[in-house]
N, C-alpha and C. Protein backbone atom coordinates (compact mmCIF):
# COMPACT_ATOMS: atom_id res chain seq x y z
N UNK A 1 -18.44 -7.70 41.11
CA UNK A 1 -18.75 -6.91 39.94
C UNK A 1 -17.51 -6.31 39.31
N UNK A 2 -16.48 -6.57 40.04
CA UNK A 2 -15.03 -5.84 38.90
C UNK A 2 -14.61 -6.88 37.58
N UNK A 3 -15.64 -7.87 37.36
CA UNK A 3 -15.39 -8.07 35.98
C UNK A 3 -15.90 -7.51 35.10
N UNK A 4 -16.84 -7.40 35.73
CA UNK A 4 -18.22 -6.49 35.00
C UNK A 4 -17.62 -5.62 34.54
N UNK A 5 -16.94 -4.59 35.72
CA UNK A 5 -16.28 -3.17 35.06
C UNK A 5 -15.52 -3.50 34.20
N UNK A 6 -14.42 -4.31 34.22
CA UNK A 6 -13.42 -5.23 33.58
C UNK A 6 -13.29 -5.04 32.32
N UNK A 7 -14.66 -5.91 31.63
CA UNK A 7 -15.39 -6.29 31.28
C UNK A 7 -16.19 -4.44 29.90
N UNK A 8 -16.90 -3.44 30.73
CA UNK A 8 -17.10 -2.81 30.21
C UNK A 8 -15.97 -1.89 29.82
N UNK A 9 -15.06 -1.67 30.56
CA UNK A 9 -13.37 -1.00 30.04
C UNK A 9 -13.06 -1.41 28.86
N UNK A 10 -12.86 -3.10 28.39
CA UNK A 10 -12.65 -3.54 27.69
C UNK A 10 -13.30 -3.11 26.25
N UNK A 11 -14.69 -3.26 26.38
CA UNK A 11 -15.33 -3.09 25.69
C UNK A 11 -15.75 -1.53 24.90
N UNK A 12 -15.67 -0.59 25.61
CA UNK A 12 -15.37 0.71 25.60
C UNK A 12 -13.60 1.10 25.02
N UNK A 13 -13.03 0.19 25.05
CA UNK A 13 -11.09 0.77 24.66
C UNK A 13 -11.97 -0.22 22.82
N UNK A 14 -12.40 -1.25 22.81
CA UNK A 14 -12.59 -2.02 21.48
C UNK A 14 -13.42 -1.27 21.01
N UNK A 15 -14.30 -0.43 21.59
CA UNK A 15 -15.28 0.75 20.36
C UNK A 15 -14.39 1.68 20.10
N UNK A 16 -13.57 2.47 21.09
CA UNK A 16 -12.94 3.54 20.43
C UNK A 16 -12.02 3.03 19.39
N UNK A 17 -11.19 2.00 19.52
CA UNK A 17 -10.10 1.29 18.32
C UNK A 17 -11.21 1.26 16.96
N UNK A 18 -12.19 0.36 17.14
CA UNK A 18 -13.16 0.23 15.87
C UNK A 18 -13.55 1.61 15.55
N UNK A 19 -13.68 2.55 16.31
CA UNK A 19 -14.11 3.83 15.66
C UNK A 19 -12.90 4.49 14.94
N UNK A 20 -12.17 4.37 15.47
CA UNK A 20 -10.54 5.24 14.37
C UNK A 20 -10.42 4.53 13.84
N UNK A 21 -10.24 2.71 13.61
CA UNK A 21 -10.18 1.83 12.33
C UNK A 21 -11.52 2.49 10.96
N UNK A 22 -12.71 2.05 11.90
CA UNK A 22 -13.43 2.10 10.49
C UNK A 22 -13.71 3.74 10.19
N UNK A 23 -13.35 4.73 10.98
CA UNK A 23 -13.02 6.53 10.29
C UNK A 23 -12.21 6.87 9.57
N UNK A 24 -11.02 5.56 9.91
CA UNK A 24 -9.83 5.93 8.88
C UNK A 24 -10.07 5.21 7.08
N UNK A 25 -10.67 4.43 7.35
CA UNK A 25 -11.40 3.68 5.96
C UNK A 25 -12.37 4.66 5.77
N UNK A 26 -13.16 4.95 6.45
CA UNK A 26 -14.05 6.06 5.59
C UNK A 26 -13.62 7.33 5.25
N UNK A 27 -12.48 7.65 5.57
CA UNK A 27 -11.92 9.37 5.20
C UNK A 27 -10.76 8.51 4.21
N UNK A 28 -10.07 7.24 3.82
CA UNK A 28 -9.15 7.01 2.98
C UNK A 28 -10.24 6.73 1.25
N UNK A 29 -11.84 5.93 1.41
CA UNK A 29 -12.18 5.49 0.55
C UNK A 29 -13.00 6.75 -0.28
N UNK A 30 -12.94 8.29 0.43
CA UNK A 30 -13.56 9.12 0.16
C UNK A 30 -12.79 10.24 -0.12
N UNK A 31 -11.43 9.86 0.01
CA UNK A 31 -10.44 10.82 -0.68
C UNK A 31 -10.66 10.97 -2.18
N UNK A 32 -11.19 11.43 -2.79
CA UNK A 32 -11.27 11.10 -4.20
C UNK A 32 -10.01 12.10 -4.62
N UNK A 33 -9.22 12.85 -3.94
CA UNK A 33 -8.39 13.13 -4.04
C UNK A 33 -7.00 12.51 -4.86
N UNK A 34 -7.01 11.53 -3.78
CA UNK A 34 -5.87 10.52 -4.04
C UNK A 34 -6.19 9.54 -5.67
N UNK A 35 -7.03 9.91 -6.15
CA UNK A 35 -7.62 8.84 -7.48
C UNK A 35 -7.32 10.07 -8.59
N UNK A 36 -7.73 11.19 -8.23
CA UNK A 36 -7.30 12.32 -9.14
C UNK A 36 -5.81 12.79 -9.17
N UNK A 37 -5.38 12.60 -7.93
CA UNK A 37 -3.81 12.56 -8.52
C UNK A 37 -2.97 11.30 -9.02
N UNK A 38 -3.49 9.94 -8.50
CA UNK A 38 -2.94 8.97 -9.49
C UNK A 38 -3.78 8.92 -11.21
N UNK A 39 -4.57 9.58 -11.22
CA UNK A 39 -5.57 9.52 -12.41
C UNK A 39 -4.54 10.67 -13.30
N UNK A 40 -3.60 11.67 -12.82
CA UNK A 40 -2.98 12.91 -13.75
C UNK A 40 -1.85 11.83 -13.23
N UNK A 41 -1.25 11.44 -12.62
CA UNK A 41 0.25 11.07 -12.53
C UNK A 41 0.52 9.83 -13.64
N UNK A 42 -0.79 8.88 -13.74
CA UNK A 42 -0.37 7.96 -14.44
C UNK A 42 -1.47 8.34 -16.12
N UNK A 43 -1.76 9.06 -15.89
CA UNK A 43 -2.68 9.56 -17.60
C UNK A 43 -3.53 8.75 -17.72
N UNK A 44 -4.12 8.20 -16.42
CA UNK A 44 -5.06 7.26 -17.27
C UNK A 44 -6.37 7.59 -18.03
N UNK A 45 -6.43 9.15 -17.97
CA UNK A 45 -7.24 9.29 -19.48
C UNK A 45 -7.66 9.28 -20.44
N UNK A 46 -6.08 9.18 -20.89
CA UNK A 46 -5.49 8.66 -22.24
C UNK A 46 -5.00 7.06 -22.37
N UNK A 47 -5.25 6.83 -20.96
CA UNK A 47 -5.04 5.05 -21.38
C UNK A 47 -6.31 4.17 -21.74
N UNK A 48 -7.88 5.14 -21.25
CA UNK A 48 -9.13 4.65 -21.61
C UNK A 48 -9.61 5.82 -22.54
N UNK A 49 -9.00 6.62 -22.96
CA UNK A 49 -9.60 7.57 -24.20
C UNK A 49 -10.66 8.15 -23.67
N UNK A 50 -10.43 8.54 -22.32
CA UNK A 50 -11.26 9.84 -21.88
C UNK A 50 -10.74 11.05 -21.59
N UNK A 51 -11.14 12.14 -21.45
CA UNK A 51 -10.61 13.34 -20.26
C UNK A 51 -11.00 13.22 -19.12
N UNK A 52 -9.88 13.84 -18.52
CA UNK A 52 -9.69 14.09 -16.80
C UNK A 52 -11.34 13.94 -16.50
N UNK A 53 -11.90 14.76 -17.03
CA UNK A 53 -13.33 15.36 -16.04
C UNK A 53 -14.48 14.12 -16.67
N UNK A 54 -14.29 13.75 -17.54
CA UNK A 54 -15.37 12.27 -17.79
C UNK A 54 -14.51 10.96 -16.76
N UNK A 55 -13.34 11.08 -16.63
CA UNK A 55 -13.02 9.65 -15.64
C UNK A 55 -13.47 10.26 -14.56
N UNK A 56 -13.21 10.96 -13.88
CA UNK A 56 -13.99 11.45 -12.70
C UNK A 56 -15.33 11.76 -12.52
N UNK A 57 -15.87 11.62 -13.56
CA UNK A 57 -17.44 11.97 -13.44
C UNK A 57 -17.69 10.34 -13.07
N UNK A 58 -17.14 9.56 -14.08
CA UNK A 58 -17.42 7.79 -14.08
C UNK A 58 -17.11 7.75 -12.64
N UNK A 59 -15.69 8.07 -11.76
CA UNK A 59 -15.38 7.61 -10.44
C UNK A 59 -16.28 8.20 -9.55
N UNK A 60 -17.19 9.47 -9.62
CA UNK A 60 -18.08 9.93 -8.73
C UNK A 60 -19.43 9.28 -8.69
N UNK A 61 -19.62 8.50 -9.51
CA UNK A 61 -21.02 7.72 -10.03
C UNK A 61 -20.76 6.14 -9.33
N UNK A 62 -19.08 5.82 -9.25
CA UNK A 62 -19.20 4.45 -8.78
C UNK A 62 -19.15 5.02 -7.27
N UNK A 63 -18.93 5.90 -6.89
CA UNK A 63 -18.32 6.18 -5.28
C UNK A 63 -20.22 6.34 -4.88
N UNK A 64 -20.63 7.20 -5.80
CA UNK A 64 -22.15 7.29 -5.01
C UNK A 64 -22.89 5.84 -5.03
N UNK A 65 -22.40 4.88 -5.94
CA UNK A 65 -23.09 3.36 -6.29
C UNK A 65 -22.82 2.91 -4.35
N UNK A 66 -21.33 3.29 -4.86
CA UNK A 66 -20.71 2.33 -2.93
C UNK A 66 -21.21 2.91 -1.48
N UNK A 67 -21.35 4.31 -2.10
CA UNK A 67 -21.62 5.01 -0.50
C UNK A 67 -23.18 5.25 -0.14
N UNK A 68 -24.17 4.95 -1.16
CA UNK A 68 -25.12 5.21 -0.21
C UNK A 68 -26.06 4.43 -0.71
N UNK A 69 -26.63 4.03 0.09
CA UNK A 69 -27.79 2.88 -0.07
C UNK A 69 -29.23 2.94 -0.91
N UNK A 70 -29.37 3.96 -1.11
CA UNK A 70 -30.22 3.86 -1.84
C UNK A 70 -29.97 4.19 -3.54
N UNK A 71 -29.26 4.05 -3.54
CA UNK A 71 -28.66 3.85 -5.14
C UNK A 71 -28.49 2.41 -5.64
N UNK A 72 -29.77 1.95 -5.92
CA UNK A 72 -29.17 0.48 -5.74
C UNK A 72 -28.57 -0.26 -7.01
N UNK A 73 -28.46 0.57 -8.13
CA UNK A 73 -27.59 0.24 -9.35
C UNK A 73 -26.36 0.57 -9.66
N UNK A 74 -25.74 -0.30 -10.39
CA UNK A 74 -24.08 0.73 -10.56
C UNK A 74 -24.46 1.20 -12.40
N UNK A 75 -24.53 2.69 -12.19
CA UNK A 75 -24.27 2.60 -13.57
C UNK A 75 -23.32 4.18 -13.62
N UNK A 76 -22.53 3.86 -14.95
CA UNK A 76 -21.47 5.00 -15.03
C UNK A 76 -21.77 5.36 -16.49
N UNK A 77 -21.28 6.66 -17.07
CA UNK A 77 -21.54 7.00 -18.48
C UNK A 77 -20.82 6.46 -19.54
N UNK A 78 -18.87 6.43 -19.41
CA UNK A 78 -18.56 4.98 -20.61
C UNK A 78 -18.09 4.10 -19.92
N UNK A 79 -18.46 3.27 -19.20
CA UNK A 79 -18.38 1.75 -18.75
C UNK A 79 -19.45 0.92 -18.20
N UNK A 80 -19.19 0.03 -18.87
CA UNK A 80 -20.51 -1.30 -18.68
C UNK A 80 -19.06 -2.36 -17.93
N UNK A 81 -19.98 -2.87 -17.33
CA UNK A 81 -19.28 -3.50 -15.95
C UNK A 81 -19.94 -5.39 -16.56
N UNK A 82 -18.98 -6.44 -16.36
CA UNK A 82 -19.33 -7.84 -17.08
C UNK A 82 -20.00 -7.95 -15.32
N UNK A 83 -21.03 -8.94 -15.51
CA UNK A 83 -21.17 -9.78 -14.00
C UNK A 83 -20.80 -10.08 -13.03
N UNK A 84 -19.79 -10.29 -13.27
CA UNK A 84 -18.43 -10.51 -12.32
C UNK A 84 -17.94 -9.02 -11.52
N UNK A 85 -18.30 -8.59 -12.44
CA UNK A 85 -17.78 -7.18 -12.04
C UNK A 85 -18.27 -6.19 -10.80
N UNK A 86 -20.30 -6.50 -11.53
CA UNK A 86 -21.13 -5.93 -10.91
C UNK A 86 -21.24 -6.98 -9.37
N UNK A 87 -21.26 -8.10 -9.36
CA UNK A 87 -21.03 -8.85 -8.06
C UNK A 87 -19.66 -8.99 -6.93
N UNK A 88 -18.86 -8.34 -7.80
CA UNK A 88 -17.73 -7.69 -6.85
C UNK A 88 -18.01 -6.12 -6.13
N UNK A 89 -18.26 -5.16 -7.08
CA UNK A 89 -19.02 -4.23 -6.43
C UNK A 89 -19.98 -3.85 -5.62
N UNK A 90 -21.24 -5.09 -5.99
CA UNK A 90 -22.44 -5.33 -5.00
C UNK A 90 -21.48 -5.71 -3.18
N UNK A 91 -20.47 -6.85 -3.26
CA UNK A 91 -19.79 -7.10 -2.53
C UNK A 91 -18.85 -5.98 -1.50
N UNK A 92 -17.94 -5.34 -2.63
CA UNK A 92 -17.77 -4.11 -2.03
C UNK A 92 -18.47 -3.17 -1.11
N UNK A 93 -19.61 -2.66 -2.00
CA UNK A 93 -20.70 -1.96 -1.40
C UNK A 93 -21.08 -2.38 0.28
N UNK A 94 -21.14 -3.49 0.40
CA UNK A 94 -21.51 -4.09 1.64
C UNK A 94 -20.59 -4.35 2.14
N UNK A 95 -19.59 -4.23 1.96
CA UNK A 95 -18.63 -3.96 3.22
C UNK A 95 -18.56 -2.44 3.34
N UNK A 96 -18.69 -1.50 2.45
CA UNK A 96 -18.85 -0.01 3.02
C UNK A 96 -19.79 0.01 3.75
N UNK A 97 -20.90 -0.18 3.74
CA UNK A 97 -22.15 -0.21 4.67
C UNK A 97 -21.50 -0.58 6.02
N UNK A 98 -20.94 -1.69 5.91
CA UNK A 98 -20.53 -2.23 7.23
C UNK A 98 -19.95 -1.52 8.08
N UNK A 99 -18.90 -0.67 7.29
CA UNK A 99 -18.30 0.18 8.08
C UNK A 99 -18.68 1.20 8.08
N UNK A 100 -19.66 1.87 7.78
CA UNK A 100 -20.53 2.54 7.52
C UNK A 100 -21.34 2.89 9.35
N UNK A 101 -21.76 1.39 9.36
CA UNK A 101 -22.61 0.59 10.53
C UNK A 101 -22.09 0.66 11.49
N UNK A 102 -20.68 0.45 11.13
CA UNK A 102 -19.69 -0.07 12.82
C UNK A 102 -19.02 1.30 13.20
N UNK A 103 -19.13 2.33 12.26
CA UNK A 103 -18.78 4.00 12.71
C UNK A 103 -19.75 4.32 13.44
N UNK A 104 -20.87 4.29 13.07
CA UNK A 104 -22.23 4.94 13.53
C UNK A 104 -22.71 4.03 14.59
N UNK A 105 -22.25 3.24 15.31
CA UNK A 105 -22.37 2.69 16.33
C UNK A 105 -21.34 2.56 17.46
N UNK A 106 -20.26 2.67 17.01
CA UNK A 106 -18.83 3.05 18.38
C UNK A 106 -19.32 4.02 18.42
N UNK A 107 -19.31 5.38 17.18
CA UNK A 107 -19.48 6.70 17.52
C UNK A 107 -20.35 6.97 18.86
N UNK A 108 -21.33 6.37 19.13
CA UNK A 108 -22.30 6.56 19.77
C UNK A 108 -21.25 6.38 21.87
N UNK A 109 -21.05 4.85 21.42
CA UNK A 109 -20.17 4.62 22.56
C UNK A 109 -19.19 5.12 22.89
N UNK A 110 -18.22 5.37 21.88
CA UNK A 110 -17.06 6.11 22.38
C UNK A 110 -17.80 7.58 22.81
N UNK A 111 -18.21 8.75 22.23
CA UNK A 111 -18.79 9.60 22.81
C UNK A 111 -19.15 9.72 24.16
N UNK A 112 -19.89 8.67 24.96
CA UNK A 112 -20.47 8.27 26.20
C UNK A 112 -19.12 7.96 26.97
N UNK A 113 -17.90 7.45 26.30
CA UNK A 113 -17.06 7.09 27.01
C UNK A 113 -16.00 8.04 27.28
N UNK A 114 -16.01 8.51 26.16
CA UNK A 114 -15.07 9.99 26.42
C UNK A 114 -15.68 10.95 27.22
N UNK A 115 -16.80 10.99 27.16
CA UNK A 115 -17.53 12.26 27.84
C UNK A 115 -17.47 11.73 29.56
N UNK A 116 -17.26 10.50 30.17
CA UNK A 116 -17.49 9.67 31.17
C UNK A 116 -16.02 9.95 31.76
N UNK A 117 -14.80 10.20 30.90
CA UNK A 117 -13.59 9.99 31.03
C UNK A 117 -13.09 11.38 31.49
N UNK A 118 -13.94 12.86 30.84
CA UNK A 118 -13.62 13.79 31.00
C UNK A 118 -13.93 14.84 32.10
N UNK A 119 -14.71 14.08 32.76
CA UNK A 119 -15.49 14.64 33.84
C UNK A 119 -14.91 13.93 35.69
């Protein structure tokens, strides 16, 4: 049976890695931080003829399109999105889910494993 253990070590060190991989994608894609300071550094307000607080209203409308599932349309107040567009986003979307999925499932394991580790 020491592959077994082997075996579950392994598998327990690959949930905790997948859990800080896909936490660090979910605390980088939810910085909306980082979009509001390239959004004032490069003006792109004035490069689509909005203000600060309408591009960010548009970027909080696509972030809720990506982050939660039951929103199942993308729509924003001035942009219409071509086909292409909306099937890259649909695309997107489902890989947030994914990682979404694969947080909320190490979480579970690593927890059990840290708590196993500390005792």
């Amino acid at each position: 049976m020491v592959w077994l253990n082997k075996f579950k070590n392994a598998a327990q060190w690959l949930s905790l890695y997948l859990w800080l991989v896909s936490g660090t994608i979910i605390v980088t894609i939810n910085a909306s931080w980082l979009y509001f300071a390239n959004a004032v550094g490069q003006k792109l307000g004035a490069t689509v003829n909005l203000t600060l607080g309408r591009l960010m209203t548009n970027y909080y409308q696509l972030l809720a399109y990506l982050n939660f599932p039951w929103v199942p349309k993308l729509t924003m107040n001035d942009f219409t999105d071509s086909t292409s567009a909306l099937v890259h986003f649909a695309d997107v979307k489902n890989l947030f889910m994914l990682d979404y999925g694969v947080f909320i499932v190490t979480s579970v394991v690593v927890y059990f494993f840290l708590a196993a580790t500390t005792t």
